[in-house]
C-alpha atoms as a PDB file:
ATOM      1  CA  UNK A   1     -11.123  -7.214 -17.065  1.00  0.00           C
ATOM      2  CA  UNK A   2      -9.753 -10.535 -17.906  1.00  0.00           C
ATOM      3  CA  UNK A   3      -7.041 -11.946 -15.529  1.00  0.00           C
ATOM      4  CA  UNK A   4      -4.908 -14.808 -16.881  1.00  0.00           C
ATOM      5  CA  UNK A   5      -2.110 -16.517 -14.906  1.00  0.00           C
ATOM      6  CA  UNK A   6       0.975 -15.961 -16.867  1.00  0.00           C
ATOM      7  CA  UNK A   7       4.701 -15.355 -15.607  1.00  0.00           C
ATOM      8  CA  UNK A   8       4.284 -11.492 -16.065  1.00  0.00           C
ATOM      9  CA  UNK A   9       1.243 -11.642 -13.838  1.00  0.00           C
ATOM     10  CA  UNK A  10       3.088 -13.982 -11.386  1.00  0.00           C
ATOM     11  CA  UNK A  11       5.714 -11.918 -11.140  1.00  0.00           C
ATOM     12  CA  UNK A  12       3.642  -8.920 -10.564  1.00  0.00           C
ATOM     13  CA  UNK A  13       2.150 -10.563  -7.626  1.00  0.00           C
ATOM     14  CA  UNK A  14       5.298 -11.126  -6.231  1.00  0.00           C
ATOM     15  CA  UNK A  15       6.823  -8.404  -6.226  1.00  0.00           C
ATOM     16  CA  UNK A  16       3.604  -6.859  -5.163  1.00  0.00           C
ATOM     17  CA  UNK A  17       3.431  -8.736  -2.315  1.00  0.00           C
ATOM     18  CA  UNK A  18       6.704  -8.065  -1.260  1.00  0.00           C
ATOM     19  CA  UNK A  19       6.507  -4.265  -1.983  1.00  0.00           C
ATOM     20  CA  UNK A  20       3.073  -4.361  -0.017  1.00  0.00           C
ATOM     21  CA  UNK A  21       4.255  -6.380   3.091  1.00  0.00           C
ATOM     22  CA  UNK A  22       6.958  -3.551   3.624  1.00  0.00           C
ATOM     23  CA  UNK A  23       4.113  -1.578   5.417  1.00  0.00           C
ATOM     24  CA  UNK A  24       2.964  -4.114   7.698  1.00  0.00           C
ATOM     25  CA  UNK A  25       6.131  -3.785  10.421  1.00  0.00           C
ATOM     26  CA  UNK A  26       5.829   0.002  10.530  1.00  0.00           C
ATOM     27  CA  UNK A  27       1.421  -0.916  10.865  1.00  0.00           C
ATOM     28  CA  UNK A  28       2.241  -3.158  13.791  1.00  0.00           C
ATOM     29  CA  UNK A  29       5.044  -0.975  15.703  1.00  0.00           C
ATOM     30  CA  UNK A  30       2.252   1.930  15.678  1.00  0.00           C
ATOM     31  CA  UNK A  31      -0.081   0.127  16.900  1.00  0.00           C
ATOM     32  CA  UNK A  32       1.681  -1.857  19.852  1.00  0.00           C
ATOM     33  CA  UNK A  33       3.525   1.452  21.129  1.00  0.00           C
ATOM     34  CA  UNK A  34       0.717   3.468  20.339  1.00  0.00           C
ATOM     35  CA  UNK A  35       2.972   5.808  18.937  1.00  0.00           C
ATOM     36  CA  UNK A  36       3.580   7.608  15.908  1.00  0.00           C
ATOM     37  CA  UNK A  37       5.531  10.408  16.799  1.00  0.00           C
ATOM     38  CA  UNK A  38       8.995   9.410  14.842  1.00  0.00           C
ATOM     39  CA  UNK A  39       6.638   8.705  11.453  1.00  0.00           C
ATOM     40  CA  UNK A  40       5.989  11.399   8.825  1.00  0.00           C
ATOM     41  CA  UNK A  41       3.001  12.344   7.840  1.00  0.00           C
ATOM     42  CA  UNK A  42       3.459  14.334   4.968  1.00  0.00           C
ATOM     43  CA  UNK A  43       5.850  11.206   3.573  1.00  0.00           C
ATOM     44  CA  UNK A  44       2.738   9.048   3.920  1.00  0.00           C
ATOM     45  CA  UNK A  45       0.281  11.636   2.424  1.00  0.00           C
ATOM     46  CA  UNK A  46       2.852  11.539  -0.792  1.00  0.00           C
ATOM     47  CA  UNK A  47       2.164   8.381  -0.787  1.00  0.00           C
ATOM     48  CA  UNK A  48      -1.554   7.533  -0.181  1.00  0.00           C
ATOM     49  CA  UNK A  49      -1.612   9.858  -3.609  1.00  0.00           C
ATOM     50  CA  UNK A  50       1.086   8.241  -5.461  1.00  0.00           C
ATOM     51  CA  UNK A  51      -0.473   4.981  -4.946  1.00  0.00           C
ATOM     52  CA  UNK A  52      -3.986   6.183  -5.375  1.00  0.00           C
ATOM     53  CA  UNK A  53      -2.312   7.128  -8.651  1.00  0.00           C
ATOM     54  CA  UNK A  54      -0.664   4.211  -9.511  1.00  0.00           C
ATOM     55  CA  UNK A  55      -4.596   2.058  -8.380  1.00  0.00           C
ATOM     56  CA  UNK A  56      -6.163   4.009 -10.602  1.00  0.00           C
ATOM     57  CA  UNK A  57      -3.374   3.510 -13.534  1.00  0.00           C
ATOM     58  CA  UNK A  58      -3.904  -0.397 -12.491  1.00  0.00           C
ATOM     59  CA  UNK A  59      -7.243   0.015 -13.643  1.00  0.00           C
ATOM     60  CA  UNK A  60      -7.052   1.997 -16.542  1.00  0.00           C
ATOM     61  CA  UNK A  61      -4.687  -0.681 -17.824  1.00  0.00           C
ATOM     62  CA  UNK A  62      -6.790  -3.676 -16.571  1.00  0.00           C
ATOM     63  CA  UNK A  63      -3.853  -5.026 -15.076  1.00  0.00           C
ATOM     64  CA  UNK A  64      -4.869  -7.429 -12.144  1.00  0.00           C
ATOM     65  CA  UNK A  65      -1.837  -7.365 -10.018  1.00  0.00           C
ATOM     66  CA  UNK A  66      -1.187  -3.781 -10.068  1.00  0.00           C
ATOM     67  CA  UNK A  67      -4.821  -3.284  -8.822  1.00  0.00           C
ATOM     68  CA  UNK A  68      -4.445  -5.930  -5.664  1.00  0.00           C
ATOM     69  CA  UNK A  69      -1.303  -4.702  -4.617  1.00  0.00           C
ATOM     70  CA  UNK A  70      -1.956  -1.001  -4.667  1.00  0.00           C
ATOM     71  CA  UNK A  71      -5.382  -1.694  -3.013  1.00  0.00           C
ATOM     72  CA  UNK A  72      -3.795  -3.278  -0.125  1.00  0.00           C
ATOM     73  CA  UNK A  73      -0.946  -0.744   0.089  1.00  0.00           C
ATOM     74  CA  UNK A  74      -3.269   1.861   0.124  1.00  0.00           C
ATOM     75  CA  UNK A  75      -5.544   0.423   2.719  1.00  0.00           C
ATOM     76  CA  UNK A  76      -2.092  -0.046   5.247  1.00  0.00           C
ATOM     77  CA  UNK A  77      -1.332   3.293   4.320  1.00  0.00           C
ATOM     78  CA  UNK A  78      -4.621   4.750   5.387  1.00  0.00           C
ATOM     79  CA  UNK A  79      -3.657   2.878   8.600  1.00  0.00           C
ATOM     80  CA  UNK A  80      -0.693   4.716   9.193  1.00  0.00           C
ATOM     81  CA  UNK A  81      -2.250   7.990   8.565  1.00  0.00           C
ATOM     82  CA  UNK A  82      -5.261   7.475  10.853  1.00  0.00           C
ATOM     83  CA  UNK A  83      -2.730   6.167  13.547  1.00  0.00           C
ATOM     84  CA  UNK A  84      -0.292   9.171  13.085  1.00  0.00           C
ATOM     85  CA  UNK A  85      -3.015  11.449  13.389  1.00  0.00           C
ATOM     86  CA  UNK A  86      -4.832   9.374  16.529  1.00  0.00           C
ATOM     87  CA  UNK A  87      -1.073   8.486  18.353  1.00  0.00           C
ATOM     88  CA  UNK A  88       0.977  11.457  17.164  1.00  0.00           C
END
């Protein structure tokens, strides 16, 4: 995999970024309260599968950006889950 820095991939890490940091007030609030009992789980399921999708489309495509930012989304995802399951 090659990864140039062009405005496509720019942009892509932007809005990545962006997209990605959405995840980390919901992360935090779980963790301070040590509750979880307003999130949905099945939401966040749907989602740890739609972006496992879209990682492994990232990769298929060789597309740098879409790999980083569905990596970390993932891994804050995978957060929520374990907290929702451990906090309720």
């Amino acid at each position: 995999m090659e990864f140039s820095i062009d405005f496509s991939n720019i942009i892509g890490i932007i809005a990545g970024a962006i997209t990605t940091s959405a995840l980390i007030p919901q992360v935090l609030k779980i963790y301070k309260t040590k509750s979880a009992k307003d999130i949905s789980l099945t939401m966040f399921i749907f989602m740890a599968v739609g972006i496992s999708l879209w990682l492994l489309y990232g990769f298929l495509i060789e597309e740098f950006p879409v790999i980083l930012a569905n990596t970390v989304s993932l891994f804050l995802i995978g957060l929520i889950i374990i907290m929702k399951i451990r906090y309720g």
